[in-house]
PDB file of N, CA and C in Angstrom:
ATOM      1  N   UNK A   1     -10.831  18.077  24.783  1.00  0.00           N
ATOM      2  CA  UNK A   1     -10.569  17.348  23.556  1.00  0.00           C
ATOM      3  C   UNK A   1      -9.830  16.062  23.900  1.00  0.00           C
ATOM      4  N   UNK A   2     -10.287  14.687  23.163  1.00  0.00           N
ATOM      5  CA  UNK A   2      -9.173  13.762  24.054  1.00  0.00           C
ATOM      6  C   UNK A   2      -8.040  13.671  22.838  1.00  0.00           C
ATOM      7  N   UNK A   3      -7.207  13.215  23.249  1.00  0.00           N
ATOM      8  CA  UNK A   3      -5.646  12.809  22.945  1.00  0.00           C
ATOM      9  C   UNK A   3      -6.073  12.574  21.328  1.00  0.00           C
ATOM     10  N   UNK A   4      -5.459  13.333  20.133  1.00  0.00           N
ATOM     11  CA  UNK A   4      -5.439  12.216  19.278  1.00  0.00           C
ATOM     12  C   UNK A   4      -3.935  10.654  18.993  1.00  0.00           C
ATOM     13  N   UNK A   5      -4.676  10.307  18.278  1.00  0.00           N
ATOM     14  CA  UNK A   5      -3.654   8.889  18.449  1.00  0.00           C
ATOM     15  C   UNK A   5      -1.972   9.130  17.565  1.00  0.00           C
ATOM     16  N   UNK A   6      -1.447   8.529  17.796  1.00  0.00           N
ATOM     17  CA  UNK A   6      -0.100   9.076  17.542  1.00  0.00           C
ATOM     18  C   UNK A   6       0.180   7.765  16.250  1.00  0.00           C
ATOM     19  N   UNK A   7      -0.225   7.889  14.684  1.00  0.00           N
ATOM     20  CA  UNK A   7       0.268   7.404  14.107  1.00  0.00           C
ATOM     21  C   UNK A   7       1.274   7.456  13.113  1.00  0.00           C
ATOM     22  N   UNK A   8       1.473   6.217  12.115  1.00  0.00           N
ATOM     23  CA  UNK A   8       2.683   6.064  10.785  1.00  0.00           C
ATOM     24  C   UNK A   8       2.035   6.341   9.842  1.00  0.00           C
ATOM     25  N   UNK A   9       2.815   6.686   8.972  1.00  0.00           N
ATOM     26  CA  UNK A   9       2.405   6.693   7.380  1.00  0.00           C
ATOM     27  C   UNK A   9       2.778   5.563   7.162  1.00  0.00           C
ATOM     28  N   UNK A  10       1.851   4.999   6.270  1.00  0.00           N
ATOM     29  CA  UNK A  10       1.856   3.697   5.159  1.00  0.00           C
ATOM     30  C   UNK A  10       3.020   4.309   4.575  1.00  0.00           C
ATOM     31  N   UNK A  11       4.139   3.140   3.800  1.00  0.00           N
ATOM     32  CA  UNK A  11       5.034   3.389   2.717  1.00  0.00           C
ATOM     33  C   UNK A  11       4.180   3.981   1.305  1.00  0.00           C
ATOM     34  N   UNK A  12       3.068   3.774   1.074  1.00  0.00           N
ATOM     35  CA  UNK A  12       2.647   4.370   0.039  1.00  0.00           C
ATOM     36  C   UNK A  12       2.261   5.848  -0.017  1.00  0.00           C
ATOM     37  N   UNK A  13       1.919   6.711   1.628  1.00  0.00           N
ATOM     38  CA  UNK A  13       1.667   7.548   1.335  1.00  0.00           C
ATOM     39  C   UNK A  13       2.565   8.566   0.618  1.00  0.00           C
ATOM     40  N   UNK A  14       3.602   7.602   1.017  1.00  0.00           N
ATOM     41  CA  UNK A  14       5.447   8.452   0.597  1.00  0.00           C
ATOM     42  C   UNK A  14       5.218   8.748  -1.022  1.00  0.00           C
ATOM     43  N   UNK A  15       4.387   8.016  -1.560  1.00  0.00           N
ATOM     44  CA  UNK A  15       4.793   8.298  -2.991  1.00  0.00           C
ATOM     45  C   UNK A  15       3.733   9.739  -3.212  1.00  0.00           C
ATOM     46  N   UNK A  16       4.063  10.740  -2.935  1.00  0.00           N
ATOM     47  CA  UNK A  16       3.281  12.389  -2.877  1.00  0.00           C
ATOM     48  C   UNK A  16       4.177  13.364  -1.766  1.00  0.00           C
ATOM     49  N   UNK A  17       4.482  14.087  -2.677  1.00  0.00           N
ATOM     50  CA  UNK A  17       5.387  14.848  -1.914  1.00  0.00           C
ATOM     51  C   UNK A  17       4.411  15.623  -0.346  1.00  0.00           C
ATOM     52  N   UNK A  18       5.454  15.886   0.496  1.00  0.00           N
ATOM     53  CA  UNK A  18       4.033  16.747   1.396  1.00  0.00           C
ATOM     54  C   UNK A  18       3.723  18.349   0.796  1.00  0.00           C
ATOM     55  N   UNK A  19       2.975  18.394   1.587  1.00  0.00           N
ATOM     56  CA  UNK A  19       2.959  20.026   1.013  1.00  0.00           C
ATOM     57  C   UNK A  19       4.256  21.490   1.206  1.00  0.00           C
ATOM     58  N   UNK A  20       4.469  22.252   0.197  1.00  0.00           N
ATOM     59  CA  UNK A  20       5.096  23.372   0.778  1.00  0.00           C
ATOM     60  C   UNK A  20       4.331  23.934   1.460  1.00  0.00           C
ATOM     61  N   UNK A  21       5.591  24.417   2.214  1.00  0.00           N
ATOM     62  CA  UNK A  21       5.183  25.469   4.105  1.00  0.00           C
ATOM     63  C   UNK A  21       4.466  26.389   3.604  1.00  0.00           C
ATOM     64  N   UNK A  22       4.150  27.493   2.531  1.00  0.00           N
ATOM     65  CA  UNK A  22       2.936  28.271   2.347  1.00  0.00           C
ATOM     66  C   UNK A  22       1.505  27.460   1.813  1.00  0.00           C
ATOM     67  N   UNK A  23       1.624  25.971   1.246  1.00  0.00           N
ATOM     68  CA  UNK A  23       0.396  25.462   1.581  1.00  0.00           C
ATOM     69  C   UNK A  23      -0.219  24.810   2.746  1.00  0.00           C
ATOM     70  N   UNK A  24       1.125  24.496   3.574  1.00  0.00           N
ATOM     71  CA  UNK A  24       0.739  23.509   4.790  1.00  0.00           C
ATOM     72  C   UNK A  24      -0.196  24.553   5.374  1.00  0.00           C
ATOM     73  N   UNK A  25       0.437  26.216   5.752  1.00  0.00           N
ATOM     74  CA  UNK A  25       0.182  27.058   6.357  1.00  0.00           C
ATOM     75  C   UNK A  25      -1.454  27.318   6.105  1.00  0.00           C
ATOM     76  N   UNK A  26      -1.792  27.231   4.946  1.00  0.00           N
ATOM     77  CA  UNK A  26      -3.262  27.700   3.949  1.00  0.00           C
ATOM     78  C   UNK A  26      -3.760  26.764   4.905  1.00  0.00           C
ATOM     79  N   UNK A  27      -3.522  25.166   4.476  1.00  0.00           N
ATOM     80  CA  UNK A  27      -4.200  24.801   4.819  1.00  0.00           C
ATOM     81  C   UNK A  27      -4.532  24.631   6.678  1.00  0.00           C
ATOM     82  N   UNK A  28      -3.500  24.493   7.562  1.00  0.00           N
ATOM     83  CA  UNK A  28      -3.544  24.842   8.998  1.00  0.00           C
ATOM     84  C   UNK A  28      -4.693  25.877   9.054  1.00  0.00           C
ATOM     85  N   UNK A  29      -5.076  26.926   8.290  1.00  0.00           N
ATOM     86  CA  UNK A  29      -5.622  28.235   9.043  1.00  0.00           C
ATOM     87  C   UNK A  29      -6.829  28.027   8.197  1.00  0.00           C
ATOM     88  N   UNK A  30      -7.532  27.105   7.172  1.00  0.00           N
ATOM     89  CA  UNK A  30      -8.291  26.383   6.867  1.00  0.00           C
ATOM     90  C   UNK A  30      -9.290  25.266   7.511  1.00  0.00           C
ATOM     91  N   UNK A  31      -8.224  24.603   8.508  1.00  0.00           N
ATOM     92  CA  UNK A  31      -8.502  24.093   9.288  1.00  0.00           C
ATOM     93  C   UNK A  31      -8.852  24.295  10.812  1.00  0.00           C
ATOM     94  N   UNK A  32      -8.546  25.273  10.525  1.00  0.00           N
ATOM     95  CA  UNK A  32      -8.529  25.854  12.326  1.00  0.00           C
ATOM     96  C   UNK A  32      -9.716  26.686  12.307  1.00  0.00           C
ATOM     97  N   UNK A  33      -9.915  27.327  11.268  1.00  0.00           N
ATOM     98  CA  UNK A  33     -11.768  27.927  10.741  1.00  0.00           C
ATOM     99  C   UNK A  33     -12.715  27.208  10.870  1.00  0.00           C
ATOM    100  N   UNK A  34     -12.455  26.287   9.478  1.00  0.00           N
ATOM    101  CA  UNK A  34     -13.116  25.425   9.530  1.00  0.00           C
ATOM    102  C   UNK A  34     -13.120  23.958  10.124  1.00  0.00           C
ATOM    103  N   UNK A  35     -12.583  23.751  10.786  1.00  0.00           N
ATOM    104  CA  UNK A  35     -12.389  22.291  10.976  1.00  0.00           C
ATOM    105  C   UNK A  35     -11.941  21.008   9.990  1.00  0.00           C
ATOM    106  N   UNK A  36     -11.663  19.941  10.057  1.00  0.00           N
ATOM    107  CA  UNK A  36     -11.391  18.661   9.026  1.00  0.00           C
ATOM    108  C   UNK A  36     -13.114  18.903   8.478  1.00  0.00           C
ATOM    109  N   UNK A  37     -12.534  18.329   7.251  1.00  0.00           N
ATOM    110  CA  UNK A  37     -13.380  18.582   6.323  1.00  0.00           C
ATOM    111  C   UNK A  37     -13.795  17.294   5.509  1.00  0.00           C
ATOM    112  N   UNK A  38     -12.392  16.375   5.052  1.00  0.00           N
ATOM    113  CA  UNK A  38     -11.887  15.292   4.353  1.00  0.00           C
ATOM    114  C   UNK A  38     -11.707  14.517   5.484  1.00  0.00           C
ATOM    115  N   UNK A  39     -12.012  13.306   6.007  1.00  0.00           N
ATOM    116  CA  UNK A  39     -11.549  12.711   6.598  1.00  0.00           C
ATOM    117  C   UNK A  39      -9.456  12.087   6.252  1.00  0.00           C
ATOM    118  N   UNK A  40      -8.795  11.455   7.046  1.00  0.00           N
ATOM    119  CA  UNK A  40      -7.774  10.805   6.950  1.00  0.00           C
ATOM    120  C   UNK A  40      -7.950   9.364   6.788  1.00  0.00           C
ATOM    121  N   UNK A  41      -7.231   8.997   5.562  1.00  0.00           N
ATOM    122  CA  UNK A  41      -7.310   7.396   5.552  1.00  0.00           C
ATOM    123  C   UNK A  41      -6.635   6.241   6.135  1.00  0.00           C
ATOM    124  N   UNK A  42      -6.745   5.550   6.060  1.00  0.00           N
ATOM    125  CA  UNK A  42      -6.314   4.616   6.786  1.00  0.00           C
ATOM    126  C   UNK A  42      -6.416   3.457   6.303  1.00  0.00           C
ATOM    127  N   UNK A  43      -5.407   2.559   6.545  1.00  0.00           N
ATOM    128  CA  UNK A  43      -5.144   1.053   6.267  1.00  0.00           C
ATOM    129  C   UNK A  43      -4.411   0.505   6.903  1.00  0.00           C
ATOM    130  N   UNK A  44      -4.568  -0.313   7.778  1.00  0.00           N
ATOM    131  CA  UNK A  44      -3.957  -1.208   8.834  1.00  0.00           C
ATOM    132  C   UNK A  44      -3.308  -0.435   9.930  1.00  0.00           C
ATOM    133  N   UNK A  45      -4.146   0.712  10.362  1.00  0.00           N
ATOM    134  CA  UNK A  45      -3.460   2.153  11.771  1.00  0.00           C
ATOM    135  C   UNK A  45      -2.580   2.538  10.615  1.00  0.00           C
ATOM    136  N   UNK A  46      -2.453   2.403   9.525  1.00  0.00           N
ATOM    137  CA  UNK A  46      -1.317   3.408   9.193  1.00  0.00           C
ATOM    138  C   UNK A  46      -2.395   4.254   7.822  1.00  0.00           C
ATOM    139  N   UNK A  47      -1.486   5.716   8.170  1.00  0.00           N
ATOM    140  CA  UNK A  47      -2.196   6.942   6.975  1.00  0.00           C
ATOM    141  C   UNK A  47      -1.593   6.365   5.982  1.00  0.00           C
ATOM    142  N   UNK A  48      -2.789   6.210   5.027  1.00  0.00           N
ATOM    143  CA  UNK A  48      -2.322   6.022   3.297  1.00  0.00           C
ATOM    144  C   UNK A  48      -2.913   7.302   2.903  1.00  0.00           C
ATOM    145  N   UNK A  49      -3.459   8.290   3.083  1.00  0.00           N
ATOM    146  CA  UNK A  49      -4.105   9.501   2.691  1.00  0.00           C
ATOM    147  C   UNK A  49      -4.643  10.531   3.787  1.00  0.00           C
ATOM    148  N   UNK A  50      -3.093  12.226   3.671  1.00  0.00           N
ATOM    149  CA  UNK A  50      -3.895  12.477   4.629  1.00  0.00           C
ATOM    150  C   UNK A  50      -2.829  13.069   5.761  1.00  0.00           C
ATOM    151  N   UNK A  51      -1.207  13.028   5.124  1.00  0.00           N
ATOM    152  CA  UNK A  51      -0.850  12.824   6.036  1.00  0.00           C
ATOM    153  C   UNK A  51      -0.634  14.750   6.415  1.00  0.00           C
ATOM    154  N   UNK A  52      -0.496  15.162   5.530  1.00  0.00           N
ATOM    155  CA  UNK A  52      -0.142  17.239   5.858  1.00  0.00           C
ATOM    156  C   UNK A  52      -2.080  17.355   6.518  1.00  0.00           C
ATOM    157  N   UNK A  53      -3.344  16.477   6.202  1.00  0.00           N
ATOM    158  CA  UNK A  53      -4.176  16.687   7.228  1.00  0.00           C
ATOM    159  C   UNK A  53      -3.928  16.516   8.570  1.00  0.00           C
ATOM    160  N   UNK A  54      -3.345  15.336   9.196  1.00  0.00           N
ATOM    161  CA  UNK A  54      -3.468  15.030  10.578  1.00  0.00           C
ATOM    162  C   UNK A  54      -2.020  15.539  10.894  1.00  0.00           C
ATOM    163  N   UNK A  55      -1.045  16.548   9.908  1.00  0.00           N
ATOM    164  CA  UNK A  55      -0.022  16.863  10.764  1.00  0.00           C
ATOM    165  C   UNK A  55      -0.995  18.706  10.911  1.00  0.00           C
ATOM    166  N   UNK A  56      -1.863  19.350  10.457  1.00  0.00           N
ATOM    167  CA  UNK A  56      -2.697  19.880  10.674  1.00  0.00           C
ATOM    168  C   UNK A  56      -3.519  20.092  11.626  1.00  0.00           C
ATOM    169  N   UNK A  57      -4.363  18.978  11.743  1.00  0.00           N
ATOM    170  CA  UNK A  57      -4.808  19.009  12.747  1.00  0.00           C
ATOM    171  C   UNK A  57      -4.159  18.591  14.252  1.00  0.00           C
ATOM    172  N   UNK A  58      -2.993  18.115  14.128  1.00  0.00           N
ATOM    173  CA  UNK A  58      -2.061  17.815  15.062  1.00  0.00           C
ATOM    174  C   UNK A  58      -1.380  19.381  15.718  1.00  0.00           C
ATOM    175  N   UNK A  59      -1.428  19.949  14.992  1.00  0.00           N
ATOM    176  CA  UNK A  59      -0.446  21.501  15.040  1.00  0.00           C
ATOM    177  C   UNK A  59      -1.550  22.462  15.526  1.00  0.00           C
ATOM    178  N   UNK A  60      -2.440  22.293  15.441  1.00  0.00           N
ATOM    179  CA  UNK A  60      -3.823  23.546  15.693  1.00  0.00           C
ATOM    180  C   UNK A  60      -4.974  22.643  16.586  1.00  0.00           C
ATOM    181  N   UNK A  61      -4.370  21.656  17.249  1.00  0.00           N
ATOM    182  CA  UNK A  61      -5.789  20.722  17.790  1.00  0.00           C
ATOM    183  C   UNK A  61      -7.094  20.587  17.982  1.00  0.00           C
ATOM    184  N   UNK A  62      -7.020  20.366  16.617  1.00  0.00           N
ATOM    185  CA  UNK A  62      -8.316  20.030  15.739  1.00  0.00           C
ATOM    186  C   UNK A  62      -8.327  18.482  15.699  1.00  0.00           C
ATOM    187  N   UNK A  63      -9.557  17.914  16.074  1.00  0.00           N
ATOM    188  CA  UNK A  63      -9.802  16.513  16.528  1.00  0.00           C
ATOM    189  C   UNK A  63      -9.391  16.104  15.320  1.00  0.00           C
ATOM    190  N   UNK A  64      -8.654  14.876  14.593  1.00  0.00           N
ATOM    191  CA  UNK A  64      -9.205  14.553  13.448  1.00  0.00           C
ATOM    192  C   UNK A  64     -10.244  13.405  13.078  1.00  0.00           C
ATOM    193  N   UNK A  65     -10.774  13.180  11.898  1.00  0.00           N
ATOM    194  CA  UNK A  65     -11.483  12.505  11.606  1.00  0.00           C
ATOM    195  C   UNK A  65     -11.180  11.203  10.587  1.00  0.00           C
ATOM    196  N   UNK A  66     -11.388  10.246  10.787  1.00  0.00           N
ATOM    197  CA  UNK A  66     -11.005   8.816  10.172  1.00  0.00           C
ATOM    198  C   UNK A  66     -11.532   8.521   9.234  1.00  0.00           C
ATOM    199  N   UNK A  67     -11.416   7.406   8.060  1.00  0.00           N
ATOM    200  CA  UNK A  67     -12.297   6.476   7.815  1.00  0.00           C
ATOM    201  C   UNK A  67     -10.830   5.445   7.361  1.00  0.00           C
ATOM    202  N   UNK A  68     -11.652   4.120   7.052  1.00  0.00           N
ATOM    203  CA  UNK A  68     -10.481   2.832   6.718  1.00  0.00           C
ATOM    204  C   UNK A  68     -10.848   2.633   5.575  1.00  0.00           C
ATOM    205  N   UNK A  69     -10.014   2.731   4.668  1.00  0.00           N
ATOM    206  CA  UNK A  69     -10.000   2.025   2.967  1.00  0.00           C
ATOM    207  C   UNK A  69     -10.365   0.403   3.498  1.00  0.00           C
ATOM    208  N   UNK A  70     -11.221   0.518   2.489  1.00  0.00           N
ATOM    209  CA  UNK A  70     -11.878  -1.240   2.820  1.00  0.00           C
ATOM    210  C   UNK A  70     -11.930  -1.878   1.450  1.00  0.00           C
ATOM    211  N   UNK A  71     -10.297  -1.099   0.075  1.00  0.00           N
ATOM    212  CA  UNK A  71     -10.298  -1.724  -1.038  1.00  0.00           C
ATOM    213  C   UNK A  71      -9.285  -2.805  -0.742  1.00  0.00           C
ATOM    214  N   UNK A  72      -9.109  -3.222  -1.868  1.00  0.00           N
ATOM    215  CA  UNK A  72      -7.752  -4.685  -2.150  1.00  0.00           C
ATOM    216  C   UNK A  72      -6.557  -3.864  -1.989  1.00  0.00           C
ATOM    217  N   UNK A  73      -5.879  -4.458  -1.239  1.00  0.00           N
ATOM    218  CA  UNK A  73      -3.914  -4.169  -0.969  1.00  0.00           C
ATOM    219  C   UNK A  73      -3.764  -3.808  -2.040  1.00  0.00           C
ATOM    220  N   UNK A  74      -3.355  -4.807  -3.227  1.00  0.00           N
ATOM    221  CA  UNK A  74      -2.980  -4.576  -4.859  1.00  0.00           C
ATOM    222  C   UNK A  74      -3.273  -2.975  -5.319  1.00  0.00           C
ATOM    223  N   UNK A  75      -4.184  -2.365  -4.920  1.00  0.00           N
ATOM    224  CA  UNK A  75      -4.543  -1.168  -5.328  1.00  0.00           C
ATOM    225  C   UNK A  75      -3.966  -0.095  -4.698  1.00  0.00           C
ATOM    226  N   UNK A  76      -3.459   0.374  -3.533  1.00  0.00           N
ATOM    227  CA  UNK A  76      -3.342   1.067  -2.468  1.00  0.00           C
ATOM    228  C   UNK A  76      -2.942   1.993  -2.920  1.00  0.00           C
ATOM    229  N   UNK A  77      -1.499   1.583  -3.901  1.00  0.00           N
ATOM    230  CA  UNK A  77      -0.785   2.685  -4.794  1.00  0.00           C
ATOM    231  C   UNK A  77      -1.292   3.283  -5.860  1.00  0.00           C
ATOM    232  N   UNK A  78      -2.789   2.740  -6.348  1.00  0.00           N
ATOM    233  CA  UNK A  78      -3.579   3.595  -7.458  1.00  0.00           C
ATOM    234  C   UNK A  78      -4.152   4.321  -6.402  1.00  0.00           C
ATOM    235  N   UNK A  79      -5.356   3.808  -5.276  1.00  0.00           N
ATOM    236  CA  UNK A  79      -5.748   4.709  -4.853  1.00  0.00           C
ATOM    237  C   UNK A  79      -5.332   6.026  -4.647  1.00  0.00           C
ATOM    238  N   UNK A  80      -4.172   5.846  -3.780  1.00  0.00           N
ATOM    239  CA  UNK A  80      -3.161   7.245  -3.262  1.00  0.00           C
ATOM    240  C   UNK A  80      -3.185   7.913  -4.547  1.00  0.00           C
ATOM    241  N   UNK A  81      -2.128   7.376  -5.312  1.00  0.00           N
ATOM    242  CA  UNK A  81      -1.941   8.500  -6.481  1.00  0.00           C
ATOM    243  C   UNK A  81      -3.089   9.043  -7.177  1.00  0.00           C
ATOM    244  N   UNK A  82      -4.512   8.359  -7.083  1.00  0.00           N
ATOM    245  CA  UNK A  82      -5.639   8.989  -7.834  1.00  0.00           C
ATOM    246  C   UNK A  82      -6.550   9.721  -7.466  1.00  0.00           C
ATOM    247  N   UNK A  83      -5.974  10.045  -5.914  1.00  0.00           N
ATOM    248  CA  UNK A  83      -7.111  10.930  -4.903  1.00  0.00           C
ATOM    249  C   UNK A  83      -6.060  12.090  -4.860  1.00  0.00           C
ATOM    250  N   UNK A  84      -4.467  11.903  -4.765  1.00  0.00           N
ATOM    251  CA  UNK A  84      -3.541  12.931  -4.698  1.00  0.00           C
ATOM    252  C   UNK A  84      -3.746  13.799  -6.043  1.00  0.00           C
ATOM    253  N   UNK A  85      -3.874  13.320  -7.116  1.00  0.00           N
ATOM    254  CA  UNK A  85      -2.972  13.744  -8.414  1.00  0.00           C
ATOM    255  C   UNK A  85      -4.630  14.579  -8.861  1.00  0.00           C
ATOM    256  N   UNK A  86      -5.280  14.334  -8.891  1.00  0.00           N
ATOM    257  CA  UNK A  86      -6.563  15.464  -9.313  1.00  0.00           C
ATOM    258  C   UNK A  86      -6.767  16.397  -8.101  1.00  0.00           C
ATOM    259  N   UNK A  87      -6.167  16.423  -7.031  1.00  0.00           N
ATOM    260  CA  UNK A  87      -6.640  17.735  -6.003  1.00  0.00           C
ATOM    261  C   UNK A  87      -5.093  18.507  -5.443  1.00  0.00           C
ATOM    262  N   UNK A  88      -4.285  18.183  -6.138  1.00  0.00           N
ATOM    263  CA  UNK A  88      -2.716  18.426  -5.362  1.00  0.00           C
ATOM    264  C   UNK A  88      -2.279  19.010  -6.994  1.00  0.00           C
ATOM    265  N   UNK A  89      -1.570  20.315  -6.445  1.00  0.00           N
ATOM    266  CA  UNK A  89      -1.010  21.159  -7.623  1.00  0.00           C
ATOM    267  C   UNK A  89       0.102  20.828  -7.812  1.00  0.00           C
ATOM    268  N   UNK A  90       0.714  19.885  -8.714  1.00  0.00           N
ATOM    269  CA  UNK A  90       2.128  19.086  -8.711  1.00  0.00           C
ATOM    270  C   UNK A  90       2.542  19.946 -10.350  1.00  0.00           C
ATOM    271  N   UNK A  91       3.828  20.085 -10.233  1.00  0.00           N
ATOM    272  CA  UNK A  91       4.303  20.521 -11.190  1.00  0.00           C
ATOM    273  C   UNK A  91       4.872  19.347 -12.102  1.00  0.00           C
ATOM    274  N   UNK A  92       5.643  19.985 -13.057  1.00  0.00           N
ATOM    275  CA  UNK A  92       6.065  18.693 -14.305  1.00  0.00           C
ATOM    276  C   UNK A  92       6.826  17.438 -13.504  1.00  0.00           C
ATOM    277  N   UNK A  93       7.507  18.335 -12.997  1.00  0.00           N
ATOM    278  CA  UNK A  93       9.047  17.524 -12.368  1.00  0.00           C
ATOM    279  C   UNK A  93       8.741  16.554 -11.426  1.00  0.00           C
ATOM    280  N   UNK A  94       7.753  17.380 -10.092  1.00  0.00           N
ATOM    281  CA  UNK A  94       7.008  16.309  -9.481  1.00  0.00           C
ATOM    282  C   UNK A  94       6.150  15.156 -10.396  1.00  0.00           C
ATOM    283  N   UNK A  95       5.404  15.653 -11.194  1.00  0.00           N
ATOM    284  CA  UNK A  95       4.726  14.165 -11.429  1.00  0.00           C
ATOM    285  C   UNK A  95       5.836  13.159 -12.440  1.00  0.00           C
ATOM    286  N   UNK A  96       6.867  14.227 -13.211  1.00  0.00           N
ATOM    287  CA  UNK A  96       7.856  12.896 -13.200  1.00  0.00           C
ATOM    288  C   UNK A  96       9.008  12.600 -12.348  1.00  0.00           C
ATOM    289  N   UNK A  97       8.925  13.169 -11.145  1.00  0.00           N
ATOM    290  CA  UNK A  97       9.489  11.882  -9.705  1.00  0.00           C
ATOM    291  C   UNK A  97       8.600  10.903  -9.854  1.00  0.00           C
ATOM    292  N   UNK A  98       7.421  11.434  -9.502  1.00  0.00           N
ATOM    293  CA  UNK A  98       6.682  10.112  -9.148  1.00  0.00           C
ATOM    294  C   UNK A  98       6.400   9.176 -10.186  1.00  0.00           C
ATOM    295  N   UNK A  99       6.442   9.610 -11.113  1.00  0.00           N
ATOM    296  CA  UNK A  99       6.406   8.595 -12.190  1.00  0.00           C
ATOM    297  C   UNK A  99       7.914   7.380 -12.103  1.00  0.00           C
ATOM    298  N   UNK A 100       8.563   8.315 -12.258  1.00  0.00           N
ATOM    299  CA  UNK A 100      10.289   7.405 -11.673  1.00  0.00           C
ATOM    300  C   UNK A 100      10.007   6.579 -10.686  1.00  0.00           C
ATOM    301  N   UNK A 101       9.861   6.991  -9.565  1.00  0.00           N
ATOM    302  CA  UNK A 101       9.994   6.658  -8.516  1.00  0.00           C
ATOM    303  C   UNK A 101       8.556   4.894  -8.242  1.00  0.00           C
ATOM    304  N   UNK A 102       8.275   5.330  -8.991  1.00  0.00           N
ATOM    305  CA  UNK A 102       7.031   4.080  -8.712  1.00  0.00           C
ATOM    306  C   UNK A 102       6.689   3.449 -10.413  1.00  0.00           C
ATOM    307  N   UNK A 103       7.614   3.536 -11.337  1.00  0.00           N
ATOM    308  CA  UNK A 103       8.108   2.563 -11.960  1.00  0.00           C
ATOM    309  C   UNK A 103       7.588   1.364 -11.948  1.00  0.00           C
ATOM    310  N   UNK A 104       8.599   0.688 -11.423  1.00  0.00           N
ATOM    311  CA  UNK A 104       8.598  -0.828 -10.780  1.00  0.00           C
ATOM    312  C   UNK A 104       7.619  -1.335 -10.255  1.00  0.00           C
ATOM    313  N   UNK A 105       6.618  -0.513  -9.395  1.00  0.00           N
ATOM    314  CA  UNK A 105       5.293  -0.936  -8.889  1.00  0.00           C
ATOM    315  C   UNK A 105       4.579  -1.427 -10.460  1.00  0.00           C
ATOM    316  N   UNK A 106       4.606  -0.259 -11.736  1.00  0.00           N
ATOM    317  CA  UNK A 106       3.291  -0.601 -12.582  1.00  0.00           C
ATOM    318  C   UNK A 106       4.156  -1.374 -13.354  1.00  0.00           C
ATOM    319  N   UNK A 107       5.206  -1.555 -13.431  1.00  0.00           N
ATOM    320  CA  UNK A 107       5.848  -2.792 -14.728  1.00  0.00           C
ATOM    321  C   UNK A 107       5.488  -3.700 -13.596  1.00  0.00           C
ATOM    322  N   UNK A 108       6.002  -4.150 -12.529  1.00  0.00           N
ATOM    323  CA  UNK A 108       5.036  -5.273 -12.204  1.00  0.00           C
ATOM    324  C   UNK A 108       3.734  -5.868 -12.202  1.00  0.00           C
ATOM    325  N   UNK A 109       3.062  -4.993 -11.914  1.00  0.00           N
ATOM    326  CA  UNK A 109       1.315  -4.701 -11.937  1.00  0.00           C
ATOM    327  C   UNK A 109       0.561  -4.391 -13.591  1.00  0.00           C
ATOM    328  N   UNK A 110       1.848  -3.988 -14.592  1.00  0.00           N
ATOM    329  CA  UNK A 110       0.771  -4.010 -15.429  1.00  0.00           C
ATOM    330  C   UNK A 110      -0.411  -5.073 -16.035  1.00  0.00           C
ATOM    331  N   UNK A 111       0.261  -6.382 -15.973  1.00  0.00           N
ATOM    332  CA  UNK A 111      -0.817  -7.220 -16.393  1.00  0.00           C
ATOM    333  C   UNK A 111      -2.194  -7.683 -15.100  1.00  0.00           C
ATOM    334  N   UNK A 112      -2.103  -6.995 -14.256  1.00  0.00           N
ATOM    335  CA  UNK A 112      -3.367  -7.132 -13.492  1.00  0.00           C
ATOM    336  C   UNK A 112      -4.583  -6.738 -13.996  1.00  0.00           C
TER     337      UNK A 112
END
């Protein structure tokens, strides 16, 4: 198997909590069955989506698999939150952190 590459998370992937240790676990032994499934995203070498995948496949060495977001910067923080928030079981509280917490991104951005 060769080396996989040793990368960062984008600051945006931060806005999604990672997974709890009985889902990381699901998913590790998910992965180790089956292999990556979803590729990991990417924008400029850094994960914007992806990151409890390639710490996954990092932990059970399982090659992972890439692709590069090839949308507009301006978006990065819809993307994330709109690929996270329909497949990630977030409770109340979590989605209002993240609502708190990234604020300031959409009062700036709302008139785009």
């Amino acid at each position: 198997m060769k080396k996989t590459p040793q990368l960062e998370y984008h600051t945006v992937a931060n806005a999604m909590p990672l997974m709890t240790d009985i889902e990381f676990d699901n998913l590790k032994n998910d992965i180790s069955g089956n292999g990556l499934r979803e590729p990991i995203v990417l924008y400029q070498n850094k994960i914007i989506d992806g990151r409890n995948r390639y710490r996954a496949c990092l932990e059970t060495n399982t090659t992972p698999l890439f692709k590069e977001y090839n949308g507009n910067e301006a978006d990065l923080l819809d993307y994330v939150i709109s690929l996270d928030i329909s497949r990630r079981h977030l409770s109340k509280s979590q989605l209002g952190c993240l609502a708190v917490d990234n604020i300031e991104y959409y009062e700036i951005n709302q008139t785009r």
